[in-house]
PDB file of N, CA and C in Angstrom:
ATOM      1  N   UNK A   1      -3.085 -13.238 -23.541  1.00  0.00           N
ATOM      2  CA  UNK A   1      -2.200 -14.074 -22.774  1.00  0.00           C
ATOM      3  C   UNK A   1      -3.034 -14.825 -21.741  1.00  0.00           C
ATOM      4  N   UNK A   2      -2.584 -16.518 -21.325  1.00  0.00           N
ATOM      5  CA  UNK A   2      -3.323 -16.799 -20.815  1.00  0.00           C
ATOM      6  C   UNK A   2      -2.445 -17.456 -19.698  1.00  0.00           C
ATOM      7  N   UNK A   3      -2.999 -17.447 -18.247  1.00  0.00           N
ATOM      8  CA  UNK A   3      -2.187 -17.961 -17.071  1.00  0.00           C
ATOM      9  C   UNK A   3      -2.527 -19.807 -16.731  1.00  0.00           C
ATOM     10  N   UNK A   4      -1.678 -20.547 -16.598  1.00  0.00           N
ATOM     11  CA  UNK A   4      -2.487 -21.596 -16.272  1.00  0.00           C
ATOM     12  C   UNK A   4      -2.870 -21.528 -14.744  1.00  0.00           C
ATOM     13  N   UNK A   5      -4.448 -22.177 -14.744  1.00  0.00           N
ATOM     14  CA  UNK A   5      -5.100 -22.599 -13.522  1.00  0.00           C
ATOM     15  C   UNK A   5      -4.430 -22.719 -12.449  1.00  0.00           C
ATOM     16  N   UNK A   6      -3.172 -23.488 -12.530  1.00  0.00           N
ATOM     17  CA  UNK A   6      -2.198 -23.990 -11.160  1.00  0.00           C
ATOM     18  C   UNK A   6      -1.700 -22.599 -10.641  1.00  0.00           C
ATOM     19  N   UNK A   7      -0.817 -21.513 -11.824  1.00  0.00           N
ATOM     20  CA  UNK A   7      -0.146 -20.625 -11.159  1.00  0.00           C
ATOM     21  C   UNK A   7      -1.328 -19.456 -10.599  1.00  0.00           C
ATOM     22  N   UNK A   8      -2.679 -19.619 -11.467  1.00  0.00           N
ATOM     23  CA  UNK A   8      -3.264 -18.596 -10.799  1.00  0.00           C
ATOM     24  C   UNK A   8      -4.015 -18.773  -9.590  1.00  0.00           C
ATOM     25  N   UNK A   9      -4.007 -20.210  -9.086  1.00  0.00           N
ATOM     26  CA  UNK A   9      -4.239 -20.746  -7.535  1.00  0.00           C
ATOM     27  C   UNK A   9      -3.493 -20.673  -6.385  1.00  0.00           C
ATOM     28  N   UNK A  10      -1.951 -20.806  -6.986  1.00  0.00           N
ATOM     29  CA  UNK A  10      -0.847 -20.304  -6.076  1.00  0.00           C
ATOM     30  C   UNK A  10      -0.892 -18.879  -5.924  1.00  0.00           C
ATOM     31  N   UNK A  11      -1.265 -18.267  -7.095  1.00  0.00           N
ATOM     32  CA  UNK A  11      -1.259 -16.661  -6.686  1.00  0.00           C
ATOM     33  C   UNK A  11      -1.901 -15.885  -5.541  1.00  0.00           C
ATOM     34  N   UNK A  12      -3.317 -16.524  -5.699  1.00  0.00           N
ATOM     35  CA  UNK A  12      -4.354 -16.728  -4.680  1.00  0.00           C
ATOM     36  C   UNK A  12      -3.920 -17.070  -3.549  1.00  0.00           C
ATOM     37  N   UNK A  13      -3.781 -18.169  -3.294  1.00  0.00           N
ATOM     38  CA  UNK A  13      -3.224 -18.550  -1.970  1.00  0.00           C
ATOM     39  C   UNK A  13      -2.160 -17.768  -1.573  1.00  0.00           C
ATOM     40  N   UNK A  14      -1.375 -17.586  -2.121  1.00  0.00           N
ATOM     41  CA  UNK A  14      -0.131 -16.598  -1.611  1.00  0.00           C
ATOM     42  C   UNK A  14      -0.786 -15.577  -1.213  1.00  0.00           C
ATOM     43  N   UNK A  15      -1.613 -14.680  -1.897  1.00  0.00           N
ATOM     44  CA  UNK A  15      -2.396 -13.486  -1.344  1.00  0.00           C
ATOM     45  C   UNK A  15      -2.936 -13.806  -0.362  1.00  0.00           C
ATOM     46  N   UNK A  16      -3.525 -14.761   0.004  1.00  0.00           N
ATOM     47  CA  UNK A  16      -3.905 -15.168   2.065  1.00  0.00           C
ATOM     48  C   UNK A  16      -3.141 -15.175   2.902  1.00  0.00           C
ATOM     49  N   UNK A  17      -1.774 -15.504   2.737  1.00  0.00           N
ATOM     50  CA  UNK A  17      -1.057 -15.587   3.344  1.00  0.00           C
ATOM     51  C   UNK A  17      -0.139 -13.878   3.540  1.00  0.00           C
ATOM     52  N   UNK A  18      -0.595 -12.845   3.292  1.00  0.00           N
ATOM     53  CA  UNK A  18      -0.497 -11.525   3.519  1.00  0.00           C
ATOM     54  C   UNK A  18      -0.913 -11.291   4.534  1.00  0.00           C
ATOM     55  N   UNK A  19       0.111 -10.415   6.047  1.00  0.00           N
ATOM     56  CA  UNK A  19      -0.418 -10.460   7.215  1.00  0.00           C
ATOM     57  C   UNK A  19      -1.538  -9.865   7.012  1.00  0.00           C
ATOM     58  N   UNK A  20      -2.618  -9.500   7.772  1.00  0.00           N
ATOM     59  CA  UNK A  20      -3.961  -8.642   8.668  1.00  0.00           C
ATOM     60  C   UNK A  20      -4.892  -8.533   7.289  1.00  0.00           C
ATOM     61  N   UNK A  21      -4.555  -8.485   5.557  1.00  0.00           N
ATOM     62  CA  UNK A  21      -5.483  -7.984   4.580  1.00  0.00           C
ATOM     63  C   UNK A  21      -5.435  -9.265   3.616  1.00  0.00           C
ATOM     64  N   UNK A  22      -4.944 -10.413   3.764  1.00  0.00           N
ATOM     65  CA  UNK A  22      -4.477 -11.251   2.546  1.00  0.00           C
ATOM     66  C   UNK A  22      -6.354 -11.922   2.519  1.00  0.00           C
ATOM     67  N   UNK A  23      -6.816 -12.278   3.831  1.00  0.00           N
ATOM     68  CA  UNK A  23      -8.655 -12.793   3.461  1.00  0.00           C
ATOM     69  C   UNK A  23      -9.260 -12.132   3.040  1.00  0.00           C
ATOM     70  N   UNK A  24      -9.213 -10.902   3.110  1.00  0.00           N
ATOM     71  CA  UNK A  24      -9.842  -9.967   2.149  1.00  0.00           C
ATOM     72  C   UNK A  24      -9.397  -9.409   0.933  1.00  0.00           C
ATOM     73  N   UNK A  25      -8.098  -9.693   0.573  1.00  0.00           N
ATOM     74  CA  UNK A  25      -7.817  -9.315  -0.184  1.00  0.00           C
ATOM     75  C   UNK A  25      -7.722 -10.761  -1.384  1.00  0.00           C
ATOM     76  N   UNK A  26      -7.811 -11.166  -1.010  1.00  0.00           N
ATOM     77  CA  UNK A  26      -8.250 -12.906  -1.790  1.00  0.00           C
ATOM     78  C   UNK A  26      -9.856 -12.727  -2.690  1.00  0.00           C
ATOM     79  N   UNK A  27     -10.251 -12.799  -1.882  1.00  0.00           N
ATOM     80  CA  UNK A  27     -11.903 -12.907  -2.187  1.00  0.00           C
ATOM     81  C   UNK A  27     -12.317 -12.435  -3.669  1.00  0.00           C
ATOM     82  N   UNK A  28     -11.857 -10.915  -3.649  1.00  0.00           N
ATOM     83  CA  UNK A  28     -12.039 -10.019  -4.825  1.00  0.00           C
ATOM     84  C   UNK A  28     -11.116  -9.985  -6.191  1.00  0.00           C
ATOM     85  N   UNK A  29      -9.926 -10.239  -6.019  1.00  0.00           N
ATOM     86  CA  UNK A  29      -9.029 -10.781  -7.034  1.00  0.00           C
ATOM     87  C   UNK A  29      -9.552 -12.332  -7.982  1.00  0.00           C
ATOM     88  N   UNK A  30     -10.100 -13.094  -6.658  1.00  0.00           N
ATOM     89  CA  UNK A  30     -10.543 -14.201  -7.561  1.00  0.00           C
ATOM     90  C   UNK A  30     -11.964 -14.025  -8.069  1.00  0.00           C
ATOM     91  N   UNK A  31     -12.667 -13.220  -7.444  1.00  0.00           N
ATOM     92  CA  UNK A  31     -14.100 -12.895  -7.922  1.00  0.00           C
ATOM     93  C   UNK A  31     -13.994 -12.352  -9.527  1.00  0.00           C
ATOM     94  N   UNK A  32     -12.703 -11.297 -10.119  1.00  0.00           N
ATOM     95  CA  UNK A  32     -12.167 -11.027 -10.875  1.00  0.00           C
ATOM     96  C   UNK A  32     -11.961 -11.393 -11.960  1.00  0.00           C
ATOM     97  N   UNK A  33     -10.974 -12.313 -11.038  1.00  0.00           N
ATOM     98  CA  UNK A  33     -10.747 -13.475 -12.553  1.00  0.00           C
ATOM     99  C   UNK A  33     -11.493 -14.324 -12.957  1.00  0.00           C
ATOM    100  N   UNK A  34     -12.531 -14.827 -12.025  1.00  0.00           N
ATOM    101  CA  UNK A  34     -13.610 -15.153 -12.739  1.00  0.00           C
ATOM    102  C   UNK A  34     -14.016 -14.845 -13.510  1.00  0.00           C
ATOM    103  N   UNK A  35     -14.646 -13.359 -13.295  1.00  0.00           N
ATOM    104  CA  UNK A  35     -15.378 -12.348 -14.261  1.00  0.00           C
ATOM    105  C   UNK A  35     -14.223 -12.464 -15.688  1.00  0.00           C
ATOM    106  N   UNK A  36     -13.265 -12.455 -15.340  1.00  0.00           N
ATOM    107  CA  UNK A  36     -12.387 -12.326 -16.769  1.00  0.00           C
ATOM    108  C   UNK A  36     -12.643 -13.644 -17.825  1.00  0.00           C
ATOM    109  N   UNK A  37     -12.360 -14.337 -16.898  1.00  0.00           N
ATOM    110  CA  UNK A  37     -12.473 -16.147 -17.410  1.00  0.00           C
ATOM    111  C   UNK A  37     -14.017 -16.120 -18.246  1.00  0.00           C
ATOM    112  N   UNK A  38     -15.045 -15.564 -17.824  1.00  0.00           N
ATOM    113  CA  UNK A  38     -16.408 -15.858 -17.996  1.00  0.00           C
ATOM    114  C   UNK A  38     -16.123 -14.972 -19.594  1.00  0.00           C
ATOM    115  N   UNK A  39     -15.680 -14.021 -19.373  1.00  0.00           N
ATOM    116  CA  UNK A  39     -16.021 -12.648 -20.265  1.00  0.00           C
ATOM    117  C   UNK A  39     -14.701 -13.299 -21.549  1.00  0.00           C
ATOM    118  N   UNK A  40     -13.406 -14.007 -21.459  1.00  0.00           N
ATOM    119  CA  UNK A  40     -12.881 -13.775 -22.447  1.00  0.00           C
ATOM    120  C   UNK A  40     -13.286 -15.641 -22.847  1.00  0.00           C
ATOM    121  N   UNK A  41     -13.958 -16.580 -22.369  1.00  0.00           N
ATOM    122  CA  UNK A  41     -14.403 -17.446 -23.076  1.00  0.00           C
ATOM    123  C   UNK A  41     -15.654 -17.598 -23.214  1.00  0.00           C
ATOM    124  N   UNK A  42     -16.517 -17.181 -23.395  1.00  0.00           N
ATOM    125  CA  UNK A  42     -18.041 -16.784 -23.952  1.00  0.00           C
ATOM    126  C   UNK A  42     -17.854 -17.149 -25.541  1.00  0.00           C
ATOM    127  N   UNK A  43     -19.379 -17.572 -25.711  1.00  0.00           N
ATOM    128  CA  UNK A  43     -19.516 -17.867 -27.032  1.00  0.00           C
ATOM    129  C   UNK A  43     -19.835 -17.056 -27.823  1.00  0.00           C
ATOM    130  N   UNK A  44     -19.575 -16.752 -29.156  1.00  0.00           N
ATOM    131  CA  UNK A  44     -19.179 -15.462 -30.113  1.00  0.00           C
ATOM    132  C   UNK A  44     -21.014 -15.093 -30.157  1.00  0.00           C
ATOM    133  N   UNK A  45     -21.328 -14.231 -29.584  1.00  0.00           N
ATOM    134  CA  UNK A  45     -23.317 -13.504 -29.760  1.00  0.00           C
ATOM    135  C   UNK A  45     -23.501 -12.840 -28.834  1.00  0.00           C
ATOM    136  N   UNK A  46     -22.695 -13.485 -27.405  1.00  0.00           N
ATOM    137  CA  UNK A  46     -23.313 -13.979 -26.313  1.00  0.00           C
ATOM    138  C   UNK A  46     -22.794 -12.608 -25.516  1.00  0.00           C
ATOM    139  N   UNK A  47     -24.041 -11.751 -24.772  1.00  0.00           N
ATOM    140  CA  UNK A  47     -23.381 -10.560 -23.973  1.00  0.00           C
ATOM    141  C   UNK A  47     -23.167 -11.097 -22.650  1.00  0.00           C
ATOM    142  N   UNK A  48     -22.211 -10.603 -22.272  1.00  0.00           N
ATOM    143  CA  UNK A  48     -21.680 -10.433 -20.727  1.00  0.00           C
ATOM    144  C   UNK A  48     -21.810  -9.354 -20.389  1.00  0.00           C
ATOM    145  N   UNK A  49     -22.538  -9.249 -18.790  1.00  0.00           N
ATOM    146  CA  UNK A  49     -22.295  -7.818 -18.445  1.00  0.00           C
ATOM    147  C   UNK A  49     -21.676  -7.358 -17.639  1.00  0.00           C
ATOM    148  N   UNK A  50     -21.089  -6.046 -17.927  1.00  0.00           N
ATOM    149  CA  UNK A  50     -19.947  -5.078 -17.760  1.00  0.00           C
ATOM    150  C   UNK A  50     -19.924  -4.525 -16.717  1.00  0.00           C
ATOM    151  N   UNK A  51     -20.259  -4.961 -15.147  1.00  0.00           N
ATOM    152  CA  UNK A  51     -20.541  -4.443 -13.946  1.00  0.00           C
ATOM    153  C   UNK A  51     -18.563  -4.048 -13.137  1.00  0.00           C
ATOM    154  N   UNK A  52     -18.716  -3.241 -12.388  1.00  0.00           N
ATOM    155  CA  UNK A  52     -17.834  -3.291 -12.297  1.00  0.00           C
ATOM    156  C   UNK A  52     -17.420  -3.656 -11.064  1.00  0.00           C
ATOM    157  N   UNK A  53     -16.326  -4.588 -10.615  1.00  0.00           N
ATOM    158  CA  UNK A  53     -15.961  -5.165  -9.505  1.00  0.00           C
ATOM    159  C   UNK A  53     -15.440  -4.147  -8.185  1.00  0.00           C
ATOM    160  N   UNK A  54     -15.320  -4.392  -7.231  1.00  0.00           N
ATOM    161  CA  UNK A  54     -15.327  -3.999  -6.079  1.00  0.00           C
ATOM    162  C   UNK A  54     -13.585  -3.213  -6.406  1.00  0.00           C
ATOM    163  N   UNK A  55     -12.804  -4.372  -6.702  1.00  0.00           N
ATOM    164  CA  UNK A  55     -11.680  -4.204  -7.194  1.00  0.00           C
ATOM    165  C   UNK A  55     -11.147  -3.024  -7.888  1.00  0.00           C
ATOM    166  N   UNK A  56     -11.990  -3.423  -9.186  1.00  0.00           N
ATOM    167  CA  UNK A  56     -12.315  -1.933  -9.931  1.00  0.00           C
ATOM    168  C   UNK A  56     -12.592  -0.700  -9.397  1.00  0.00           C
ATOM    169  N   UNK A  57     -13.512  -0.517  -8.761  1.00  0.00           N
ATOM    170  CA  UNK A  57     -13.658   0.529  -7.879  1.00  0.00           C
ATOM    171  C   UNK A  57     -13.138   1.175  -6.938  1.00  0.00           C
ATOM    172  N   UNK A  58     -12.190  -0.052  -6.425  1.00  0.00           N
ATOM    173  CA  UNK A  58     -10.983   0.632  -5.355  1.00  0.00           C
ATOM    174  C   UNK A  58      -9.807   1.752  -6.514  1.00  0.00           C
ATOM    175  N   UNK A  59      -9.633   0.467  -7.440  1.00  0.00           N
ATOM    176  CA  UNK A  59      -8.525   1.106  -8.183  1.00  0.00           C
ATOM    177  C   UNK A  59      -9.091   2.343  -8.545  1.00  0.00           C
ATOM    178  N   UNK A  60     -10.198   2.579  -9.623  1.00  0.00           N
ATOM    179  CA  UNK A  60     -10.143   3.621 -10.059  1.00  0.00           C
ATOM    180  C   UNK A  60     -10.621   5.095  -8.842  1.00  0.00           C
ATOM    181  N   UNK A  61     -10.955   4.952  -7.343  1.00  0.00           N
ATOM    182  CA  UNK A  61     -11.328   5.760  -6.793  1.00  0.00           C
ATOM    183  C   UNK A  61      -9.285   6.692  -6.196  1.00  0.00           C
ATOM    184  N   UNK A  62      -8.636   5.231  -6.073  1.00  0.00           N
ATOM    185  CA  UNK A  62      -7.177   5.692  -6.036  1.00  0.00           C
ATOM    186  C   UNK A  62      -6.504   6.437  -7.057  1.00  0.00           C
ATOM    187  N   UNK A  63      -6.660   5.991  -8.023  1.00  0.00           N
ATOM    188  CA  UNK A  63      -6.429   6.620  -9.297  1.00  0.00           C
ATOM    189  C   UNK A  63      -6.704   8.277  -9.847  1.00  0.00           C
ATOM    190  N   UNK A  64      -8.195   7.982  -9.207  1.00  0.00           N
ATOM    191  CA  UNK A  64      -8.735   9.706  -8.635  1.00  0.00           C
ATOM    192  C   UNK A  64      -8.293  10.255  -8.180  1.00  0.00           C
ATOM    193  N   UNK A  65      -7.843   9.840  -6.765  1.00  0.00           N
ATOM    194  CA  UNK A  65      -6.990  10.843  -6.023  1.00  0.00           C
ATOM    195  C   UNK A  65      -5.790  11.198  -6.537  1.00  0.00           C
ATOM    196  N   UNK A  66      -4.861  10.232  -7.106  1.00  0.00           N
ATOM    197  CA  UNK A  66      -3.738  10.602  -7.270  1.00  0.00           C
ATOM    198  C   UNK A  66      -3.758  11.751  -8.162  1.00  0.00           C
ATOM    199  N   UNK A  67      -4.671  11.473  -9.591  1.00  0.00           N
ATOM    200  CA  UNK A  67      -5.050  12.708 -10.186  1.00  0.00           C
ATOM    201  C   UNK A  67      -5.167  14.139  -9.438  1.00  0.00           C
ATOM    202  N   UNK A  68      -6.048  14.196  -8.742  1.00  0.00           N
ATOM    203  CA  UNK A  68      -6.310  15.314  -7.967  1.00  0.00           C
ATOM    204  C   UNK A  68      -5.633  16.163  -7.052  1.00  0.00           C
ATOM    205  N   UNK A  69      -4.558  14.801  -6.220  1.00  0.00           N
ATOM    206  CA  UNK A  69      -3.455  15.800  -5.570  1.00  0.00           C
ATOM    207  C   UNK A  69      -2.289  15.987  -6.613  1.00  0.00           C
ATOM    208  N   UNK A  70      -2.062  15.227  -8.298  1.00  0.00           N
ATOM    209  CA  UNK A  70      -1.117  15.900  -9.022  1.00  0.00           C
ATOM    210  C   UNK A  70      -1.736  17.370  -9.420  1.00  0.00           C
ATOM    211  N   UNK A  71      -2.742  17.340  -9.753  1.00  0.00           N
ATOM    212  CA  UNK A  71      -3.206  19.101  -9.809  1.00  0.00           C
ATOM    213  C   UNK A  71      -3.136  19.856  -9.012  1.00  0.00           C
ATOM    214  N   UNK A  72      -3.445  19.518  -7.677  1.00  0.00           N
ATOM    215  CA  UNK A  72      -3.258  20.407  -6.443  1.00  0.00           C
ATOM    216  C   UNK A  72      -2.168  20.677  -6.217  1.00  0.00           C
ATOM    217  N   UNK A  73      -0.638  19.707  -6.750  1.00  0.00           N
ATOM    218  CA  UNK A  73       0.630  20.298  -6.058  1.00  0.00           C
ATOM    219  C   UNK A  73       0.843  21.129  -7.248  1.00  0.00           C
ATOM    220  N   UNK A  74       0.438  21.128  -8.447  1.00  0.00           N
ATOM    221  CA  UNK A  74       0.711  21.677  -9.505  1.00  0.00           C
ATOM    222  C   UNK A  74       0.349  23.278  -9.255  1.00  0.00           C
ATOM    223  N   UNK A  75      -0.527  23.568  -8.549  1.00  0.00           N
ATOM    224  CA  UNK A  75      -1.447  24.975  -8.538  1.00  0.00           C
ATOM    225  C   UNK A  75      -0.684  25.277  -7.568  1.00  0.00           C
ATOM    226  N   UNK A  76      -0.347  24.297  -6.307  1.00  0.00           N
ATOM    227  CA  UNK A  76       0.415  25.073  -5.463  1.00  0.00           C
ATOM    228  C   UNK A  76       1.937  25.677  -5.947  1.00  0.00           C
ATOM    229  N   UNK A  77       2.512  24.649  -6.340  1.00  0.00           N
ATOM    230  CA  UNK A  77       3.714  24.972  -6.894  1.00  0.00           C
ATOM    231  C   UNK A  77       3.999  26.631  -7.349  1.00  0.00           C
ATOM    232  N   UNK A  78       2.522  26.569  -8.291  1.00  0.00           N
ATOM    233  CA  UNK A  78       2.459  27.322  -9.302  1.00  0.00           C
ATOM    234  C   UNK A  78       2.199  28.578  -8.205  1.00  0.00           C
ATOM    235  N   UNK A  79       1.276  29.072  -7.677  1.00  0.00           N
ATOM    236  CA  UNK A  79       0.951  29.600  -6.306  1.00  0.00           C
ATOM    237  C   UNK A  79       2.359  30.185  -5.675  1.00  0.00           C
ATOM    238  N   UNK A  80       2.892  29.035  -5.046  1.00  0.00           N
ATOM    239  CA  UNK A  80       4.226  29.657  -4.647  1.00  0.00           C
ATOM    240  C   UNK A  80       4.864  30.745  -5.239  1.00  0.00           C
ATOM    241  N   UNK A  81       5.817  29.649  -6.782  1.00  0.00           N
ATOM    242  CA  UNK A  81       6.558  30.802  -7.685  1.00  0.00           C
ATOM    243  C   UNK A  81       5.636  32.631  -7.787  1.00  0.00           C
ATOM    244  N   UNK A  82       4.463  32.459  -7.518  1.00  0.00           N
ATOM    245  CA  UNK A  82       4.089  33.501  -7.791  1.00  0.00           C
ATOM    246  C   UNK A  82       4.113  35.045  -7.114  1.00  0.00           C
ATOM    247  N   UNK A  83       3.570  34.118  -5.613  1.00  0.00           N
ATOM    248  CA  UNK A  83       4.032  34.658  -5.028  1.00  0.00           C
ATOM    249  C   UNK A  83       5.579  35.155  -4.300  1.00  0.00           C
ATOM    250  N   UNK A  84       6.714  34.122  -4.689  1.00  0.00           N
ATOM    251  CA  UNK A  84       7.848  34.466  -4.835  1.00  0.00           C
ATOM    252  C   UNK A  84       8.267  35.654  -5.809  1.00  0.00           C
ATOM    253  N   UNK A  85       7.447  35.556  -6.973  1.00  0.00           N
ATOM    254  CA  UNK A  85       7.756  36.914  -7.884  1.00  0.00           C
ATOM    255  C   UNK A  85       7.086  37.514  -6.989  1.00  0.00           C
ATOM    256  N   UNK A  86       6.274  38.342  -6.950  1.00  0.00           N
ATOM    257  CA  UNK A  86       5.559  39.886  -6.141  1.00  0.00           C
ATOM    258  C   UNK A  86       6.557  40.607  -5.059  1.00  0.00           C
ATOM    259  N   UNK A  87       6.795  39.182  -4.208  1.00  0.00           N
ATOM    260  CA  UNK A  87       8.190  39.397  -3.258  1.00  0.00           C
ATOM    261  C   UNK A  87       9.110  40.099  -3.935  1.00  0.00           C
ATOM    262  N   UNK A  88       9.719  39.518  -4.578  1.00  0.00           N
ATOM    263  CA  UNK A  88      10.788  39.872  -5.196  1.00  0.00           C
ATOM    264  C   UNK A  88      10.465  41.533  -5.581  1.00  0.00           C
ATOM    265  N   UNK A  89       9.364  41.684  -6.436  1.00  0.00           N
ATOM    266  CA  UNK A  89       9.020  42.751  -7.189  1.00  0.00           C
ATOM    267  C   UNK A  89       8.948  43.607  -5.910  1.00  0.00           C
ATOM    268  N   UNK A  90       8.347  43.066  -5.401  1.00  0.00           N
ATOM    269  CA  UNK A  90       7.984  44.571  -4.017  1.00  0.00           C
ATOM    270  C   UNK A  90       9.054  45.006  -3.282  1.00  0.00           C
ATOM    271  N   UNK A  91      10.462  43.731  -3.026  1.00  0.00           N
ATOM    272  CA  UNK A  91      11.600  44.128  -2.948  1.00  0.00           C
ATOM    273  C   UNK A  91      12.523  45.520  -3.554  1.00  0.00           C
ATOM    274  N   UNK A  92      12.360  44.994  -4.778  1.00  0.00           N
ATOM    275  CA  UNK A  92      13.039  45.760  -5.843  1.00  0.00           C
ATOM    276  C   UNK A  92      12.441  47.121  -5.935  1.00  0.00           C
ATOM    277  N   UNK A  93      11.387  47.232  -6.005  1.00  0.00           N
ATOM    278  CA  UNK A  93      11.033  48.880  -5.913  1.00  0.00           C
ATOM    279  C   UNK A  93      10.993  49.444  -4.553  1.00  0.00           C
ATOM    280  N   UNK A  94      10.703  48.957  -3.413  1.00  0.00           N
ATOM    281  CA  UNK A  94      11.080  49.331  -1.933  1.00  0.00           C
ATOM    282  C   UNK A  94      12.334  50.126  -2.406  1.00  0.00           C
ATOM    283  N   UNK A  95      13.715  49.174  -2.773  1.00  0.00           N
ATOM    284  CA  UNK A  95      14.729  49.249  -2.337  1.00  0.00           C
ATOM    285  C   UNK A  95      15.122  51.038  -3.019  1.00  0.00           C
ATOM    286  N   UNK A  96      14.422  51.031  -4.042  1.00  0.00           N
ATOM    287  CA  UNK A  96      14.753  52.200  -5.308  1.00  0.00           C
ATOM    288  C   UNK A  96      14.089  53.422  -4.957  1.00  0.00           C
ATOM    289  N   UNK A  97      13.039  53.238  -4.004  1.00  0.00           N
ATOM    290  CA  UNK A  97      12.187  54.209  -3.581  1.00  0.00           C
ATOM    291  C   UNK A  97      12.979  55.409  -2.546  1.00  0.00           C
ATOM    292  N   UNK A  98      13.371  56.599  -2.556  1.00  0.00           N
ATOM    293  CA  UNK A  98      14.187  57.498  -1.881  1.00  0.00           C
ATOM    294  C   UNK A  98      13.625  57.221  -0.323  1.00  0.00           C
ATOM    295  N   UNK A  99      14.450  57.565   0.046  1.00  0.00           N
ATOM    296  CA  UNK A  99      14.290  57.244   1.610  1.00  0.00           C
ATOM    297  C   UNK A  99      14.007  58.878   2.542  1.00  0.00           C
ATOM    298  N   UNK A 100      12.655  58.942   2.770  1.00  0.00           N
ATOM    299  CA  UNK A 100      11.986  60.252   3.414  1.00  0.00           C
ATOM    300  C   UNK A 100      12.590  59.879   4.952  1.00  0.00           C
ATOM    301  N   UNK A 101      13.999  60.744   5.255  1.00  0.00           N
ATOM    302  CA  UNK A 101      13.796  61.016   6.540  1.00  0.00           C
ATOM    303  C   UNK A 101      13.495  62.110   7.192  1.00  0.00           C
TER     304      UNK A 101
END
């Protein structure tokens, strides 16, 4: 799929106009699409290389995390219930245990 030039200049510009992050956040989106533009019209031999953008690197370091705290709530979760059973268990035989007065 391909965007025309005009809407992907307005896109741009609209991204500047984002309060306190839109100049920085401009810069690297179009650095991007460059890289895309370069890489999907190249002539059929011809290598481009595969560096990866600043962009890229934000995303996939976010992407990381999110990974990492879905495992962490997962273990906790898991953690909890567990210790909710033992409770329980240590309940239940307390309660059955004769009472030495």
């Amino acid at each position: 799929m391909s965007y025309p030039p005009c809407i992907l200049s307005t896109n741009l510009h609209l991204k500047r106009a984002i309060p306190y992050v839109g100049s920085y956040v401009q810069q690297p989106f179009q650095e991007y699409l460059e890289k895309q533009k370069q890489h999907l019209h190249r002539k059929p031999g011809v290598a481009v290389a595969h560096d990866a953008s600043f962009l890229q690197t934000v995303f996939g370091y976010i992407l990381l995390v999110m990974v990492v705290y879905f495992l962490v709530s997962i273990i906790h979760s898991m953690a909890q219930h567990h210790a909710k059973r033992l409770q329980q268990h240590k309940d239940t035989t307390s309660e059955h245990r004769p009472k030495s007065d």
